[in-house]
PDB file of N, CA and C in Angstrom:
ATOM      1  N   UNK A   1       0.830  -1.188   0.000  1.00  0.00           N
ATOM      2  CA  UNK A   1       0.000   0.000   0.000  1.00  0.00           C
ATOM      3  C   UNK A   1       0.876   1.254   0.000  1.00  0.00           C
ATOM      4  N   UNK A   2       1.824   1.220   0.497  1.00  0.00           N
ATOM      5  CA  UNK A   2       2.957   2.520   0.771  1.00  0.00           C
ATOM      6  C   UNK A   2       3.473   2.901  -0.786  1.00  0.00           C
ATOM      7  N   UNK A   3       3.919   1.574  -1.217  1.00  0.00           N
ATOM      8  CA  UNK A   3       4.156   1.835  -2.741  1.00  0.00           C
ATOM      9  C   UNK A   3       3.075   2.602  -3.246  1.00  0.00           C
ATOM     10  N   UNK A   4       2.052   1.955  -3.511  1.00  0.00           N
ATOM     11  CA  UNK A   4       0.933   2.969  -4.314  1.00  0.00           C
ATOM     12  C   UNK A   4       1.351   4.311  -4.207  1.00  0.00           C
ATOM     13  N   UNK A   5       1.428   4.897  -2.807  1.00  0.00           N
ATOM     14  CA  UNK A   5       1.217   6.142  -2.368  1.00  0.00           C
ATOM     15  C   UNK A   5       2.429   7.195  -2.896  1.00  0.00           C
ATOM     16  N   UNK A   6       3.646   5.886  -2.697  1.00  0.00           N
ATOM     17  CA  UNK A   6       5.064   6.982  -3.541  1.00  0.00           C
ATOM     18  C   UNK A   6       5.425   6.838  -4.622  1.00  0.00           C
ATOM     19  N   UNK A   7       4.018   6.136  -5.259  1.00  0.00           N
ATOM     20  CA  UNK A   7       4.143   5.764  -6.699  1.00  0.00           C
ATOM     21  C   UNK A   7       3.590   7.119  -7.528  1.00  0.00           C
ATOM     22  N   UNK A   8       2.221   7.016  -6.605  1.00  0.00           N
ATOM     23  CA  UNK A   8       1.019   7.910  -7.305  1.00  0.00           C
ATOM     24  C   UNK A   8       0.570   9.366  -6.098  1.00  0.00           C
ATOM     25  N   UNK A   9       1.347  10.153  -6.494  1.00  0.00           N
ATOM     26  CA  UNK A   9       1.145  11.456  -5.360  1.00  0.00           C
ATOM     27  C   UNK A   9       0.214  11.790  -5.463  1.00  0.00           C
ATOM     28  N   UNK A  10      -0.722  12.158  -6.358  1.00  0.00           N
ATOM     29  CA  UNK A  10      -2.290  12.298  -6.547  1.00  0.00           C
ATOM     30  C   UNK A  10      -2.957  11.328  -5.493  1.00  0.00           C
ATOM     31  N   UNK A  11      -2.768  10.055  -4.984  1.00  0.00           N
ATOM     32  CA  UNK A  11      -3.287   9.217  -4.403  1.00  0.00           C
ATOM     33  C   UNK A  11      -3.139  10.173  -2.924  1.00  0.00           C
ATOM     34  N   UNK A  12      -2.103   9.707  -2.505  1.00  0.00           N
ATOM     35  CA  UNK A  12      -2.056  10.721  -1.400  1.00  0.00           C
ATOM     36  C   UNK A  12      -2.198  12.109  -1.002  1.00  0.00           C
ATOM     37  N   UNK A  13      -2.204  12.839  -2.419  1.00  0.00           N
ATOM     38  CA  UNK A  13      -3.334  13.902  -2.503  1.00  0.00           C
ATOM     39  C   UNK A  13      -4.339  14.155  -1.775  1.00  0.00           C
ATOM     40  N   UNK A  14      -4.921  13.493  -2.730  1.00  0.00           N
ATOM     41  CA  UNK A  14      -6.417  12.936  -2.489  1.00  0.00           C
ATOM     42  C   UNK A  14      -7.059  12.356  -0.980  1.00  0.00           C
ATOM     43  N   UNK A  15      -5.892  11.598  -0.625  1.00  0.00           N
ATOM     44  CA  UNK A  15      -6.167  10.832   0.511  1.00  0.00           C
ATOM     45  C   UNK A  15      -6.585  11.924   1.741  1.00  0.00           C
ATOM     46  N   UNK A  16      -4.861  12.705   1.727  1.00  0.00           N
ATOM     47  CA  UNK A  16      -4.629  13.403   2.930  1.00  0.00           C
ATOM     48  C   UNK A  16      -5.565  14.775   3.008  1.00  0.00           C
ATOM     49  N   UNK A  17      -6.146  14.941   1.440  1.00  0.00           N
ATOM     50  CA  UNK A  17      -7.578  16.131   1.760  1.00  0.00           C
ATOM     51  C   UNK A  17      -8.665  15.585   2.255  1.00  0.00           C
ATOM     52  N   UNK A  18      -8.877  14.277   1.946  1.00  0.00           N
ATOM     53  CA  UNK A  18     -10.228  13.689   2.409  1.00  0.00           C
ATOM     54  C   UNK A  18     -10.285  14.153   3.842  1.00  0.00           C
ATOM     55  N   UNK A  19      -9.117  13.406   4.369  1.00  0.00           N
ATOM     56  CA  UNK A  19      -8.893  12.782   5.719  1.00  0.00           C
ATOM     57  C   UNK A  19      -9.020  14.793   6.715  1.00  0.00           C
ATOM     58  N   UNK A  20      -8.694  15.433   5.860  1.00  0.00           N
ATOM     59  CA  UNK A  20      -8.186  16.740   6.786  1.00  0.00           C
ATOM     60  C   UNK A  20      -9.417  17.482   6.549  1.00  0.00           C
ATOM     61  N   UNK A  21     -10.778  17.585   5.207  1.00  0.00           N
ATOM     62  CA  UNK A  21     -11.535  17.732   5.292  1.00  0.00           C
ATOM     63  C   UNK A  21     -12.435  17.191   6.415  1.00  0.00           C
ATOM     64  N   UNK A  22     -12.622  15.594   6.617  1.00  0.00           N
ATOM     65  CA  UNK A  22     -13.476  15.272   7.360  1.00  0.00           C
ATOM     66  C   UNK A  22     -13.409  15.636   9.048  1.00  0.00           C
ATOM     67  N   UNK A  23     -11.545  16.116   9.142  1.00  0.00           N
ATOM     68  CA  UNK A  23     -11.541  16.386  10.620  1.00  0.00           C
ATOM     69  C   UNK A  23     -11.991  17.903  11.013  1.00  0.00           C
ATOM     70  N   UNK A  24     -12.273  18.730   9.848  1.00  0.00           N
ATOM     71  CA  UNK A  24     -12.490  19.830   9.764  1.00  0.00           C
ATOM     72  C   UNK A  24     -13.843  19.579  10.126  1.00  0.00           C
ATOM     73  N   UNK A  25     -14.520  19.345   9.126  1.00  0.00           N
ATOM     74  CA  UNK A  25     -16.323  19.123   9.286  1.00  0.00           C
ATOM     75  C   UNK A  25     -16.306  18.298  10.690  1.00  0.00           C
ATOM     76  N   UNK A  26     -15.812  17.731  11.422  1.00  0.00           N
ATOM     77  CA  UNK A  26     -16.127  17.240  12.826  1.00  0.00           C
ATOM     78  C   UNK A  26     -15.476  18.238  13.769  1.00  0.00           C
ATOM     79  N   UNK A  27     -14.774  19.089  13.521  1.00  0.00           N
ATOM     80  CA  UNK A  27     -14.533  20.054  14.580  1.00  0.00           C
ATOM     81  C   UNK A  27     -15.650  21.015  14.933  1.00  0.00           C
ATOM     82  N   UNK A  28     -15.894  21.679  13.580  1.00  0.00           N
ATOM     83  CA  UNK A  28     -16.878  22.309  13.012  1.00  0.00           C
ATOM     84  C   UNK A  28     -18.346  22.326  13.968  1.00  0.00           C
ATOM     85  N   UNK A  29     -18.723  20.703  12.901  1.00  0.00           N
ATOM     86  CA  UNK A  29     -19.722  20.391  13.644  1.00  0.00           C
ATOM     87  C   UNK A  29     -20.018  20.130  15.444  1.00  0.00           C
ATOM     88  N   UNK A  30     -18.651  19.645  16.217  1.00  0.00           N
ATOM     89  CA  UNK A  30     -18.589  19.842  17.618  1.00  0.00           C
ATOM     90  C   UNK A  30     -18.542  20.764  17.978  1.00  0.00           C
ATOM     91  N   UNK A  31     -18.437  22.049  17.460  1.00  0.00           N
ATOM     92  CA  UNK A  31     -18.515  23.097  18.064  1.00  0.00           C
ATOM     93  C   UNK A  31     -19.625  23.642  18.118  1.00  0.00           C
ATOM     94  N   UNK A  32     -20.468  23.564  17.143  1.00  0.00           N
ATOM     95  CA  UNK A  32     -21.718  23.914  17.312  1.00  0.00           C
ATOM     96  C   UNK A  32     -23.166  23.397  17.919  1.00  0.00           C
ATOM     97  N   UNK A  33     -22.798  22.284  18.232  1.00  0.00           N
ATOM     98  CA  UNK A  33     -23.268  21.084  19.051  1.00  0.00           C
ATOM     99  C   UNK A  33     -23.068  21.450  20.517  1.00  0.00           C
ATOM    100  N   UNK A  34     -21.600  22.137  20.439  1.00  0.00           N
ATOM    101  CA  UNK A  34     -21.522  22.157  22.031  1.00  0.00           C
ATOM    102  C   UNK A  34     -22.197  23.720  22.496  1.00  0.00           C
ATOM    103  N   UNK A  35     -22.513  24.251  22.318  1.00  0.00           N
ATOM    104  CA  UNK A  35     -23.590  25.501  22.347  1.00  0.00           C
ATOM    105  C   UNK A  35     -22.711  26.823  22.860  1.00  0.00           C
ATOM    106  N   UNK A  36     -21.281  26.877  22.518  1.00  0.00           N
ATOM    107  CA  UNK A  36     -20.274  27.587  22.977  1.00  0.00           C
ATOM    108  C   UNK A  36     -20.917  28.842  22.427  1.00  0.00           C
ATOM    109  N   UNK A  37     -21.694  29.501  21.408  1.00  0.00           N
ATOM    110  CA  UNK A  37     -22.439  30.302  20.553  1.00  0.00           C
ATOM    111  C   UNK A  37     -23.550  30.788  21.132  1.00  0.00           C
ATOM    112  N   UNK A  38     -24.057  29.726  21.898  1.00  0.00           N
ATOM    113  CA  UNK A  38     -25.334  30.236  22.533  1.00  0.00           C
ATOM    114  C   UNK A  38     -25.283  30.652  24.021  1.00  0.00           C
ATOM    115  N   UNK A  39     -24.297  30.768  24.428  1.00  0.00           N
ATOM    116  CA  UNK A  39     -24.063  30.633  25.796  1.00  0.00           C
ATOM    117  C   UNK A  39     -24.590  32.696  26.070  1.00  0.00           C
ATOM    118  N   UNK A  40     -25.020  32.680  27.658  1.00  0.00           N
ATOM    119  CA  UNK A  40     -25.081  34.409  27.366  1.00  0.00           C
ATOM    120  C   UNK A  40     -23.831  34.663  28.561  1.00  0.00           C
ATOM    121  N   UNK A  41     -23.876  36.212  28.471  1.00  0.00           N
ATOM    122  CA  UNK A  41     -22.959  36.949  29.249  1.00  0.00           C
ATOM    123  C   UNK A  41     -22.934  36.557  30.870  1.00  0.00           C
ATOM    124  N   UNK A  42     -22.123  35.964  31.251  1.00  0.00           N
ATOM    125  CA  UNK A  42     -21.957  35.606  33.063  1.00  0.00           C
ATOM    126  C   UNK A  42     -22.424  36.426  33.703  1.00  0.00           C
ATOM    127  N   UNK A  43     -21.597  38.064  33.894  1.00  0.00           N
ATOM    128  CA  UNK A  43     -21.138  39.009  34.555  1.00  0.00           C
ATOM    129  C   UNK A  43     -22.249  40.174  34.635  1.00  0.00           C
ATOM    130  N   UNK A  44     -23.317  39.529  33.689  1.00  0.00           N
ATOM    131  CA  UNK A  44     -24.777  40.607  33.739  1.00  0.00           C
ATOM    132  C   UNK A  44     -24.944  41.354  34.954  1.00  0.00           C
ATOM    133  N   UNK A  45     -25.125  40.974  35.639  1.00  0.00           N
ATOM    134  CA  UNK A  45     -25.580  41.377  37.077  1.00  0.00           C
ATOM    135  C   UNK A  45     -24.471  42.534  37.683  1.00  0.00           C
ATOM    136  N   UNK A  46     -23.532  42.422  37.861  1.00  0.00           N
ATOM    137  CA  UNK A  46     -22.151  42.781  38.279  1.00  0.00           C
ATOM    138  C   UNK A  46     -22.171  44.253  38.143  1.00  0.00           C
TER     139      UNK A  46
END
């Protein structure tokens, strides 16, 4: 399999955008899941 990869750089191209796209779209998406956006101001009162 390693061969392929230092055979065909397009392969690993390809590969290593998939792979860095999908960790993107799961950061992404955990962040907005975790309601860090919706949260309000603590210190209102103060």
């Amino acid at each position: 399999m390693r061969q392929f990869f230092t055979t065909h750089p397009w392969a690993s191209f390809t590969l290593r955008t998939a792979v860095y796209v999908v960790i993107i779209l799961a950061l992404v998406y955990l962040y907005g899941y975790s309601g860090v956006s919706n949260s309000k101001f603590i210190y209102n009162e103060f």
